[in-house]
Protein backbone atom coordinates (compact mmCIF):
# COMPACT_ATOMS: atom_id res chain seq x y z
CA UNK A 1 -15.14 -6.81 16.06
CA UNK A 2 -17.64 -8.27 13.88
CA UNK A 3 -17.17 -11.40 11.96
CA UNK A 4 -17.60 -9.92 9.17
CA UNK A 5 -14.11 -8.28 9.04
CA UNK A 6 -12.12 -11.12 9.64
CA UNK A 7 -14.07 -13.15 6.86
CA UNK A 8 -13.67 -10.41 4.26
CA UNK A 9 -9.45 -10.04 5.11
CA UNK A 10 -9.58 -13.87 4.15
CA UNK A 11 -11.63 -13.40 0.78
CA UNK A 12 -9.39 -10.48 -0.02
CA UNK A 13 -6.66 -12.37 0.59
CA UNK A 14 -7.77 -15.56 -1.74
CA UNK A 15 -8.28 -13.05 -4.47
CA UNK A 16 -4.55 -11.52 -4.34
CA UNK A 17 -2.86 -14.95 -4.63
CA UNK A 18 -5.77 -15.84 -7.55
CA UNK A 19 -5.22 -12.66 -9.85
CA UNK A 20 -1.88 -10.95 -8.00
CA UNK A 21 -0.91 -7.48 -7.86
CA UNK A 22 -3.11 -6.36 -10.40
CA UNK A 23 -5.30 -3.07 -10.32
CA UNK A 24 -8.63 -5.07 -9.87
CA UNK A 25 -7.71 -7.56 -7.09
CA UNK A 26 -5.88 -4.47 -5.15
CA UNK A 27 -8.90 -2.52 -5.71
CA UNK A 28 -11.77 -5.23 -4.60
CA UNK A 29 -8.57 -6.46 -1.74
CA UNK A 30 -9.12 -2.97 0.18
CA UNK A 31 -12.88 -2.50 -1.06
CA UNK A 32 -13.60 -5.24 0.75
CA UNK A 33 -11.77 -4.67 4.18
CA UNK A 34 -12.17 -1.64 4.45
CA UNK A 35 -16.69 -1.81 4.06
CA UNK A 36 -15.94 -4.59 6.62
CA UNK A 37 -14.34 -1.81 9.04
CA UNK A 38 -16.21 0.59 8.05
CA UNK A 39 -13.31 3.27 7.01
CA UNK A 40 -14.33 6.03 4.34
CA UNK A 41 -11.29 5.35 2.39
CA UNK A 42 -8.20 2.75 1.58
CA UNK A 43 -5.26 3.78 -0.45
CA UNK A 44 -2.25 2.36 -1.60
CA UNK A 45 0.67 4.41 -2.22
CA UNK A 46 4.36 3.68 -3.76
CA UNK A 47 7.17 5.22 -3.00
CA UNK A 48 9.12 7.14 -5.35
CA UNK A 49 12.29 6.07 -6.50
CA UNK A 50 13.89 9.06 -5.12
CA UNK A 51 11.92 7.61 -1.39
CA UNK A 52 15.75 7.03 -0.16
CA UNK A 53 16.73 10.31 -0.76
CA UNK A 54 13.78 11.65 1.14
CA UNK A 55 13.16 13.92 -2.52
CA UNK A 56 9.98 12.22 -3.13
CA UNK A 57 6.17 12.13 -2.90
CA UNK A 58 4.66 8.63 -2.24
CA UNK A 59 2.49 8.11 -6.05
CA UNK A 60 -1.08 7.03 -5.69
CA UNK A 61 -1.73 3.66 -6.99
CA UNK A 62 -4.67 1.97 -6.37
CA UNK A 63 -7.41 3.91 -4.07
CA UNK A 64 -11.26 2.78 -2.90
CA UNK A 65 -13.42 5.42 -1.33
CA UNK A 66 -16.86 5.46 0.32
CA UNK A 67 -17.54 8.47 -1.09
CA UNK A 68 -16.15 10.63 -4.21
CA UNK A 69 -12.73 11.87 -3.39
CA UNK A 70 -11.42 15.34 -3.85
CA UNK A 71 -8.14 16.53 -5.84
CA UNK A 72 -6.38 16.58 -2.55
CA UNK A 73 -7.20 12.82 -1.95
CA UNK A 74 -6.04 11.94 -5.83
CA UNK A 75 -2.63 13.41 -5.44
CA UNK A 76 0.80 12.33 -4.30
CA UNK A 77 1.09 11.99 -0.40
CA UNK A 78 4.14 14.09 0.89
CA UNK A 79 5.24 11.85 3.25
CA UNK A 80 9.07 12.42 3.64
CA UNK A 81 8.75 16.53 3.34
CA UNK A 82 5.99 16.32 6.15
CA UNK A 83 6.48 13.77 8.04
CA UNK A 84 9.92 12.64 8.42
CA UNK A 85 9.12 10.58 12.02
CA UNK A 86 6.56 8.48 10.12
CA UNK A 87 8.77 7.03 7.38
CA UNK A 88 11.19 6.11 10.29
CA UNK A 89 8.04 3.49 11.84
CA UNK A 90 7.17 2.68 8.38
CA UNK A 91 10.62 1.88 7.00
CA UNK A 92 10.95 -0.28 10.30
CA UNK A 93 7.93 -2.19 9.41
CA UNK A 94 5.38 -0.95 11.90
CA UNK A 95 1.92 0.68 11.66
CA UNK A 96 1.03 4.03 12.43
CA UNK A 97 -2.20 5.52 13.44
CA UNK A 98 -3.15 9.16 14.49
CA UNK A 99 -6.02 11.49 15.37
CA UNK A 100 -5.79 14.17 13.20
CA UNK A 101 -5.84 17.04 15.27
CA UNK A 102 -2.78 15.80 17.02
CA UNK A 103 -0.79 15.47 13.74
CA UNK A 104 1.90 18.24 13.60
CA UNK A 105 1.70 20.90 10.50
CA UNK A 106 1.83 20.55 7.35
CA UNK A 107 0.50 17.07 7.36
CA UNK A 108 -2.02 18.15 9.91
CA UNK A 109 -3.62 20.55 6.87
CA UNK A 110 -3.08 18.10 4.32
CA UNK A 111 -4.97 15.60 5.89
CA UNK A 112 -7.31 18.19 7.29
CA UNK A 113 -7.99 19.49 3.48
CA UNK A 114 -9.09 15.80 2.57
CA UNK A 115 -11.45 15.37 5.66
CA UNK A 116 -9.97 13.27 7.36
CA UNK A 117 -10.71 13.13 11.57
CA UNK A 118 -8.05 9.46 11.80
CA UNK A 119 -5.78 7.98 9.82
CA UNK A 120 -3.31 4.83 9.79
CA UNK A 121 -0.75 3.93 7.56
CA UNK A 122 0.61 0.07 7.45
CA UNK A 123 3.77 -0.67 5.29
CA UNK A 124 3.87 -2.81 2.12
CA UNK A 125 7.45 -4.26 2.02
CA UNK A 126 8.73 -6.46 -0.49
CA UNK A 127 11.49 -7.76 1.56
CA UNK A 128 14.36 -10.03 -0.07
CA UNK A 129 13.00 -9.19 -3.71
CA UNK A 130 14.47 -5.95 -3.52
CA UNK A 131 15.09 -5.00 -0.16
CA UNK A 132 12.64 -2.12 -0.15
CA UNK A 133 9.93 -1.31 1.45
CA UNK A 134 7.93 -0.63 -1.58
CA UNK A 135 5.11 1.78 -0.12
CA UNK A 136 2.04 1.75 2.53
CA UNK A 137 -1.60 0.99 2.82
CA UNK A 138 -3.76 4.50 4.23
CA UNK A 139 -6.92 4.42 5.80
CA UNK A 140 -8.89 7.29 6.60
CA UNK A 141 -11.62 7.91 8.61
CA UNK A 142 -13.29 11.30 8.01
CA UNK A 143 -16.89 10.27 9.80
CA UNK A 144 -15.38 10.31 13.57
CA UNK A 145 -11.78 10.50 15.58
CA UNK A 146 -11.05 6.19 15.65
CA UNK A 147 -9.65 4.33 18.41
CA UNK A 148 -8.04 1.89 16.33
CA UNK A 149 -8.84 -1.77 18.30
CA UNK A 150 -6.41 -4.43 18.52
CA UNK A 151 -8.62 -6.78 16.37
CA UNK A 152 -8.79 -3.87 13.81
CA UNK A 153 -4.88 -4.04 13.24
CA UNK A 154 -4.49 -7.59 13.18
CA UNK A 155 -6.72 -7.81 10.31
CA UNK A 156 -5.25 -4.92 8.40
CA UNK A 157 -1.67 -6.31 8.84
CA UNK A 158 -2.94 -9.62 7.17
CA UNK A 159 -4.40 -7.79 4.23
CA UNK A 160 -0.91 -5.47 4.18
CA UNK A 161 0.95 -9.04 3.97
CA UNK A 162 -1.25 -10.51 1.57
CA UNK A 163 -0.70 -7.20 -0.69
CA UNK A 164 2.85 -7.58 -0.01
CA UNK A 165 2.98 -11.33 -0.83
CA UNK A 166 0.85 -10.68 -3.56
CA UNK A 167 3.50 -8.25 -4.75
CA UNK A 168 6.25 -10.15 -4.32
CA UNK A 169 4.89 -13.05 -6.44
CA UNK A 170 4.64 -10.52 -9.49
CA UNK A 171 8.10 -9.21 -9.17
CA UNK A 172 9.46 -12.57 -9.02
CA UNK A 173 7.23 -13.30 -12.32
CA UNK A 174 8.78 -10.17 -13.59
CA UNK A 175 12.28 -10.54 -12.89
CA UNK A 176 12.09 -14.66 -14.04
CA UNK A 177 10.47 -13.49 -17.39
CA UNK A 178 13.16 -10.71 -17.84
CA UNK A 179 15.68 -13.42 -17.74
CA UNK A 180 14.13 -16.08 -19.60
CA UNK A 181 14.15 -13.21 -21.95
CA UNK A 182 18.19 -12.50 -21.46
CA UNK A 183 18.20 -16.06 -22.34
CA UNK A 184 17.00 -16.62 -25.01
CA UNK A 185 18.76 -13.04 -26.48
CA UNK A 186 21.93 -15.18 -25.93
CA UNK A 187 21.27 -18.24 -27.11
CA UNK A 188 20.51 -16.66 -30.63
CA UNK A 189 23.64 -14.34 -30.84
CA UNK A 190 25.78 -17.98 -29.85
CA UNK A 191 23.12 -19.94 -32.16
CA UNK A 192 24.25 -16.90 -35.12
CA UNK A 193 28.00 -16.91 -34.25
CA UNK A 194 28.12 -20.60 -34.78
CA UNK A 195 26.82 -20.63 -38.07
């Protein structure tokens, strides 16, 4: 595993707690990882709110790509309607990695329609924020069927906890600014009722 990898995972991760969730530090987060392991493509995907009902697509959120990606790759991943056994090992926490060809159908086609030879998923969780698992990082490979190494998944399950760190920290800005908002809502109604 070259050095080069592990060095890029730690710049990616000093730019998520510098500039948080945002598109551009997501973006430049997997850019850079993902050149460093040289995958063909890194996307982030949310789940739905309906993701608990197993009704949902997982919605496209921030994606990199080596090359320019099709319609296929810019649309909604149908996780729970195709592959039911992977949101079990996600929702649990864990990784996931295939060769294509030994994916069952549908997902088999859908990933086949994109290019894609090997794929991994890692979950994003947000843990006590919400108690969701908020989504998953994907990374293709569409050049060759990848053996991932151990190396290889110890540095994308740093970047998938710095993204999930990094999300955390904005949802706790989020929710804090909500109520500072709730506050201050209140203490005008009291400050008008007492005048």
């Amino acid at each position: 595993m070259p050095l080069e990898a592990f060095t890029k995972v730690s710049e990616a991760t000093r730019l998520l707690v510098e500039q948080g969730f945002t598109p551009e530090a997501v973006t430049g987060a997997i850019e850079m990882v993902a050149r460093a392991l040289k995958v063909d493509r890194a996307l982030v995907y949310e789940n739905g709110k309906g993701a608990v009902a197993r009704k949902c697509e997982s919605a496209l959120r921030h994606a990199w790509s080596e090359t320019p990606m099709t319609g296929a790759v810019r649309r909604n991943f149908p996780l729970w309607e195709q592959a039911a056994g992977w949101v079990e090992v996600l929702s649990r926490g864990q990784p996931l990695w295939e060769l294509v060809r030994n994916v069952p159908q549908p997902m088999r086609g859908f990933l086949e329609e994109q290019g894609v030879q090997s794929v991994m998923l890692l979950p994003i969780s947000v843990g006590s924020v919400n108690g969701q698992w908020w989504g998953f990082l994907r990374l293709d490979d569409c050049q060759k069927e990848r053996r991932w190494t151990q190396e290889e998944l110890s540095i994308l399950r740093t970047l998938t906890r710095s993204l999930s760190n990094a999300l955390k920290q904005d949802l706790r800005r989020e929710a804090l600014a909500q109520t500072r908002m709730e506050l201050q809502a209140m203490m005008l109604r009291c400050a008008a009722g007492t005048r």
